[in-house]
Every structure is written in C-alpha cells, then in structure tokens.
C-alpha atoms as a PDB file:
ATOM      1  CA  UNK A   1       0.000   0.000   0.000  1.00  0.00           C
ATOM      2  CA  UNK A   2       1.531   3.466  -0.915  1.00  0.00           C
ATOM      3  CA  UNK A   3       0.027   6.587  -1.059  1.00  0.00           C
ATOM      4  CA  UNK A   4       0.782   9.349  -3.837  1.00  0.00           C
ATOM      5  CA  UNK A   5       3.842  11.592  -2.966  1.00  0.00           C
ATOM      6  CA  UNK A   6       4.696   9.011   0.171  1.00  0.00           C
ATOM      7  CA  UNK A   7       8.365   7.855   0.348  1.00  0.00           C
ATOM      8  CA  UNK A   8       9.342   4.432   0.658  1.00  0.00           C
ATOM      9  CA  UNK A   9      12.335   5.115   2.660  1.00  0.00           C
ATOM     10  CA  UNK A  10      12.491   3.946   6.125  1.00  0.00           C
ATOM     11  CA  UNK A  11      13.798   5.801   8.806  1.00  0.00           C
ATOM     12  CA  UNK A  12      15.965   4.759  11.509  1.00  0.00           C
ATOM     13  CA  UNK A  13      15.636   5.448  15.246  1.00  0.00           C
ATOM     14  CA  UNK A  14      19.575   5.801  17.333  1.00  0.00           C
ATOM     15  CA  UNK A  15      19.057   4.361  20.365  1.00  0.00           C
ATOM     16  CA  UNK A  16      21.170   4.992  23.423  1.00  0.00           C
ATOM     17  CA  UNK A  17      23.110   1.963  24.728  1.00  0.00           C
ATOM     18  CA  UNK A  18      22.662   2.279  28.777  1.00  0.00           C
ATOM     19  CA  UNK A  19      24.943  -0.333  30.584  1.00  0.00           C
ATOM     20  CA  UNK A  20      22.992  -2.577  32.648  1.00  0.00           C
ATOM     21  CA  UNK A  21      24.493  -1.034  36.004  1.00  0.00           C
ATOM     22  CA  UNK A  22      22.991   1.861  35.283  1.00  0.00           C
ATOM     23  CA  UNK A  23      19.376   1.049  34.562  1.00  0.00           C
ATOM     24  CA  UNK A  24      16.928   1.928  37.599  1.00  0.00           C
ATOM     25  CA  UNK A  25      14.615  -0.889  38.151  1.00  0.00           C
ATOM     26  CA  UNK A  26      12.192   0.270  35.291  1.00  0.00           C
ATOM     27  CA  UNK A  27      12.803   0.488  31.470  1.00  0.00           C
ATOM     28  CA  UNK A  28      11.303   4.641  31.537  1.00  0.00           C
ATOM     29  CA  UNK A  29      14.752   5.988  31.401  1.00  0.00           C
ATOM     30  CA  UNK A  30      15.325   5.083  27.923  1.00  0.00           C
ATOM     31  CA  UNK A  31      12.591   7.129  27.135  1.00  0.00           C
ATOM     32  CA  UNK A  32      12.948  10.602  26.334  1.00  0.00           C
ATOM     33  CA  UNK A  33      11.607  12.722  29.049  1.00  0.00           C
ATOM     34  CA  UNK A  34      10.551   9.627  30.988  1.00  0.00           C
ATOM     35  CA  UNK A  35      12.132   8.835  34.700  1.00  0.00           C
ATOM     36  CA  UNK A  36      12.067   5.745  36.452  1.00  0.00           C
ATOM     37  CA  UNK A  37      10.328   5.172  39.237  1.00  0.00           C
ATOM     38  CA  UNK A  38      12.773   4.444  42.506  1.00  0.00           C
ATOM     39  CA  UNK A  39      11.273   1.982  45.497  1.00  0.00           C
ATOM     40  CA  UNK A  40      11.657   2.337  48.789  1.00  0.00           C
ATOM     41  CA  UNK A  41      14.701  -0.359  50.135  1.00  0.00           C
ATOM     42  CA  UNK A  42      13.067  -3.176  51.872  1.00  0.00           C
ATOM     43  CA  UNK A  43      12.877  -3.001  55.510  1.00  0.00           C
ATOM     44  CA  UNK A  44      12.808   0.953  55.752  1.00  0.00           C
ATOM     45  CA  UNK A  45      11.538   2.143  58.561  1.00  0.00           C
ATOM     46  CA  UNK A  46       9.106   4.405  56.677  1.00  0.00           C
ATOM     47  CA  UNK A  47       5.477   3.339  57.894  1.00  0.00           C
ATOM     48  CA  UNK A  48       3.588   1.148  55.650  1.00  0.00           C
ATOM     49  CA  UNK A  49       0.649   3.332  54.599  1.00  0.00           C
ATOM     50  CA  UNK A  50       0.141   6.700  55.524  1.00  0.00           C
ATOM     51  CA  UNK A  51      -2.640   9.492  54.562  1.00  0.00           C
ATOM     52  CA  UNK A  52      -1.062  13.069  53.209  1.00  0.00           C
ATOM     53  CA  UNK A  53      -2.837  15.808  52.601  1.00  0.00           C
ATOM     54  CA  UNK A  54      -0.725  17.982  50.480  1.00  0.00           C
ATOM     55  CA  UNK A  55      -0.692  20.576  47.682  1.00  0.00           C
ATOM     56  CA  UNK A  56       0.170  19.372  44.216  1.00  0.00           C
ATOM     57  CA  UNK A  57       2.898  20.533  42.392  1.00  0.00           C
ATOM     58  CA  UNK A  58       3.421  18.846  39.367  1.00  0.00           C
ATOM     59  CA  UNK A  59       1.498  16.078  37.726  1.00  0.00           C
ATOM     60  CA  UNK A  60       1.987  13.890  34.719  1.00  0.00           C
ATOM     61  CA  UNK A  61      -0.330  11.774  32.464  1.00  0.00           C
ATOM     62  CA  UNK A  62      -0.269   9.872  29.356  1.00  0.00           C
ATOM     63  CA  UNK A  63      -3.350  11.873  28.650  1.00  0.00           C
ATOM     64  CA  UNK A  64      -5.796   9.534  28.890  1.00  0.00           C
ATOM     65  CA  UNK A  65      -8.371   6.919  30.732  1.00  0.00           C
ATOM     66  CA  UNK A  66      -8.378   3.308  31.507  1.00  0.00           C
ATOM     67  CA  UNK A  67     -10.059   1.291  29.647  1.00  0.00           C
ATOM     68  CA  UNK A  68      -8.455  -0.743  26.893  1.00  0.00           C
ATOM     69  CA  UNK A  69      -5.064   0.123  27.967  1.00  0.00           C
ATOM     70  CA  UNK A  70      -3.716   0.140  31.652  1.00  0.00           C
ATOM     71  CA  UNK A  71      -1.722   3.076  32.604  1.00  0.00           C
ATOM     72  CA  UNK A  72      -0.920   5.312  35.611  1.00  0.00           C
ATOM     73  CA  UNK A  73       0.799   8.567  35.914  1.00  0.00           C
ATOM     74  CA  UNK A  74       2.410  10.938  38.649  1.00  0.00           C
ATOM     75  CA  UNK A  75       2.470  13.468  41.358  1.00  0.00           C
ATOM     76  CA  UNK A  76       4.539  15.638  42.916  1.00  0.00           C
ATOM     77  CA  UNK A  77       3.057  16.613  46.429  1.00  0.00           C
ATOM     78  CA  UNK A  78       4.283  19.090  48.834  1.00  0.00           C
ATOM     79  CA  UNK A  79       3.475  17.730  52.456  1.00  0.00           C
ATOM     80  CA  UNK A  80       0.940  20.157  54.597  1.00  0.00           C
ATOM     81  CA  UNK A  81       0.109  17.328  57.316  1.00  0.00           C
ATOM     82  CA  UNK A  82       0.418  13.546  57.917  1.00  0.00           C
ATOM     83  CA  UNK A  83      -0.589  10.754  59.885  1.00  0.00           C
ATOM     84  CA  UNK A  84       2.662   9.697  60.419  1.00  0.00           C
ATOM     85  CA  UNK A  85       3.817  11.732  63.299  1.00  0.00           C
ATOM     86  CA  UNK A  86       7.734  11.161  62.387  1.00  0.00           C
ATOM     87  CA  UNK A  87       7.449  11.372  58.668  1.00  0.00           C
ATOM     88  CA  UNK A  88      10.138  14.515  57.394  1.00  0.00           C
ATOM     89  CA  UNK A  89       9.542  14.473  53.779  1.00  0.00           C
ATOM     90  CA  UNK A  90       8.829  17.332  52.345  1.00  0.00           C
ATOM     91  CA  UNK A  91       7.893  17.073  49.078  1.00  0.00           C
ATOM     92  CA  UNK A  92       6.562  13.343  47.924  1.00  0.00           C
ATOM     93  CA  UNK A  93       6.181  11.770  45.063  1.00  0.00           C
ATOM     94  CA  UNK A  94       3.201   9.384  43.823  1.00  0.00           C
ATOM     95  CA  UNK A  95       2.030   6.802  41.328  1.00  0.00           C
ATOM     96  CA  UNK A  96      -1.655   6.834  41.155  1.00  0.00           C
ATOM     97  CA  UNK A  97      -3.187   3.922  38.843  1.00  0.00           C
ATOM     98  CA  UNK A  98      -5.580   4.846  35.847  1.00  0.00           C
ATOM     99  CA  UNK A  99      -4.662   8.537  36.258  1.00  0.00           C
ATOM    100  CA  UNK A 100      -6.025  11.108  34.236  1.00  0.00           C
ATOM    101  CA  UNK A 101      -5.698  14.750  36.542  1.00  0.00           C
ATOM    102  CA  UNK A 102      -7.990  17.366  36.395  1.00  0.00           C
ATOM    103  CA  UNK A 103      -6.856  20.268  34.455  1.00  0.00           C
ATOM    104  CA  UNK A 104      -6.988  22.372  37.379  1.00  0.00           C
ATOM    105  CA  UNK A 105      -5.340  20.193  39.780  1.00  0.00           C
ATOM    106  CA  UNK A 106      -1.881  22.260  39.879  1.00  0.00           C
ATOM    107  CA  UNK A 107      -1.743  24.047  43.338  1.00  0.00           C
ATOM    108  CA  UNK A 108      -5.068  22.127  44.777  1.00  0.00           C
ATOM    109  CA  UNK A 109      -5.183  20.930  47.756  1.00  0.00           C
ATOM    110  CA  UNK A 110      -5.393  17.452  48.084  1.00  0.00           C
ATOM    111  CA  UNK A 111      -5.463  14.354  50.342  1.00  0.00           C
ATOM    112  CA  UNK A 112      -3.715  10.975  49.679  1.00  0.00           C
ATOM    113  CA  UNK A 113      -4.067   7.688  51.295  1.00  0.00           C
ATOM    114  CA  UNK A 114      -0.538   6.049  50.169  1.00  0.00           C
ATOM    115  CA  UNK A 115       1.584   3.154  50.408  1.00  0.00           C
ATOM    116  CA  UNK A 116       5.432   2.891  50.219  1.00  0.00           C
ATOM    117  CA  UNK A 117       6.196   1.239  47.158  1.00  0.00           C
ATOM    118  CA  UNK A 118       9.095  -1.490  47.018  1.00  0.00           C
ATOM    119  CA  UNK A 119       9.906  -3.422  43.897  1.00  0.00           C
ATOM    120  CA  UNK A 120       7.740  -6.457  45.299  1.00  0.00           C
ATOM    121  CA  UNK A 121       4.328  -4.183  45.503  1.00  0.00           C
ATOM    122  CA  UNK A 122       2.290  -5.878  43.562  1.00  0.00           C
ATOM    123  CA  UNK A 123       0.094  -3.228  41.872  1.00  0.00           C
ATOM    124  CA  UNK A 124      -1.175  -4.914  38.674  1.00  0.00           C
ATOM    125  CA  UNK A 125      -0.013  -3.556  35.426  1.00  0.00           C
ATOM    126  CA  UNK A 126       0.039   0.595  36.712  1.00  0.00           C
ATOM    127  CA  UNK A 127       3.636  -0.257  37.492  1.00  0.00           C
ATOM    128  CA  UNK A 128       5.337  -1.527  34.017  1.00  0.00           C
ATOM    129  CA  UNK A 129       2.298   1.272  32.152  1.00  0.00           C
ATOM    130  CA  UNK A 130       3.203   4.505  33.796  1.00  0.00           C
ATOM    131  CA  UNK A 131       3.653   7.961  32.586  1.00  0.00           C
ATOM    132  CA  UNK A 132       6.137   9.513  34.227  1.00  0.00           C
ATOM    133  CA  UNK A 133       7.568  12.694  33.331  1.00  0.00           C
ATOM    134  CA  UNK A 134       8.559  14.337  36.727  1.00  0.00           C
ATOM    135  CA  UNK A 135      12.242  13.259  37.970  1.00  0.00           C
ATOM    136  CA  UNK A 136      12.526  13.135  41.476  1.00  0.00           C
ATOM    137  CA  UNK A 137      16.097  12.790  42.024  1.00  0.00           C
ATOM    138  CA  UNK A 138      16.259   9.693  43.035  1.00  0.00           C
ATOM    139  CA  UNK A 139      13.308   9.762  46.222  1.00  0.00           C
ATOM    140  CA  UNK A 140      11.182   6.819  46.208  1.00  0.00           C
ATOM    141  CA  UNK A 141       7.789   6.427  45.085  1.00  0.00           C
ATOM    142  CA  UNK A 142       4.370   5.950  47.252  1.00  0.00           C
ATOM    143  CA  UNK A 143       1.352   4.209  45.283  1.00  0.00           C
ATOM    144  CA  UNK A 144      -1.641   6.300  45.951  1.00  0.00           C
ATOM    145  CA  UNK A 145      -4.709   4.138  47.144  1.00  0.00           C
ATOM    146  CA  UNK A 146      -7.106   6.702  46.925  1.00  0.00           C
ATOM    147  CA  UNK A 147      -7.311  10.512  46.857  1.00  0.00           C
ATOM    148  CA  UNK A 148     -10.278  13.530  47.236  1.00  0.00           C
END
C-alpha cells in the first residue's frame, strides 16, 4: 500500500546503549523525558501506609483513561500534614493507577491515602504502564490508594 507523494524510505531510530548497572529498576529511562520510578529499600523504617494531605505541584499523564489500555501517571506533592507523626519528607512523590488529573489540579489541595512502594508491591499492570515525566532525584515512590 503506498500513497501518492509518500516515500518508501524507512527511517531509523539511534538508540542509546545504557549499561545494565545503570538502569533503575524500570525500562522509563530510555525514554525521552521519561524517569524511572525508585522503590523504597526493603525493611525501611518508613510506615507502611500513611494518609497526606498535600498541595500538588506537578502532575503527569499519558493523557488519557483506563479502559483498553492500563496506565498510571504521577504526582509531585508538597506535604501540609500527615498521619505519620515522624514522617520529614517534604515534598513526595506518587504513582496513582488509571490517572487522568484534572486540568486544574496544579496548586489544589489534596489528600492521599498512600503506600510505600518497594519493587515487590504488587500493583497490577500501573507499574510496568506509567507515565512519568517528573524526575525526582532519586526519592522513592508511594502508590496512591485513593485521593479527594
């Protein structure tokens, strides 16, 4: 099948040759403005679930729902108050399955019940699927169970 004026050429695509050392648990960092996601180590002392409210800072989306595809995108989430009455972070960030944020949802306020994530959580597809353009230096993810 070729269409008037369409070339028959095919294009090449370079791709980057990581070393395996240097790959962080996911395959997102070969992706162009993609980060992996980083898991807590096992047997931090971090407590296991926690509920955050916070103000969000940054999200990021592959733009749209579930349905015949599973995905799950990110959040960036300064810290206003938790249940965890030793936690110190700051600023956290969050993987949140079959997300598709509100277009206003920059600078809301927001509460999150979340889990640490380690690379055994077992979340279904949302981990190997997700969107994630927001690098957070290396600080481990939480999976978001539910937010309002």
């Amino acid at each position: 099948f070729h269409l008037i004026g369409q070339s028959n050429e095919r294009s090449t695509v370079q791709m980057e040759r990581i070393p395996v050392d240097q790959i962080n648990y996911d395959s997102l960092d070969v992706i162009p403005g993609q980060f992996p996601l980083y898991y807590f180590p096992e047997g931090t002392d971090t407590a296991e679930q926690i509920k955050v409210t916070g103000k969000v800072l940054e999200v990021s989306s592959p733009g749209f729902y579930c349905g015949a595809f599973c995905q799950s995108g990110t959040a960036k989430i300064e810290v206003i108050t938790s249940t965890d009455k030793v936690y110190a972070e700051k600023i956290i960030y969050v993987l949140i399955g079959c997300f598709m944020p509100e277009k206003d949802m920059v600078g809301k306020k927001v509460e999150f019940l979340i889990n640490r994530m380690t690379d055994k959580t077992h979340i279904g597809c949302y981990k190997e699927s997700c969107y994630n353009s927001i690098n957070s230096g290396g600080k481990p993810f939480y999976y978001c169970i539910n937010y309002w």
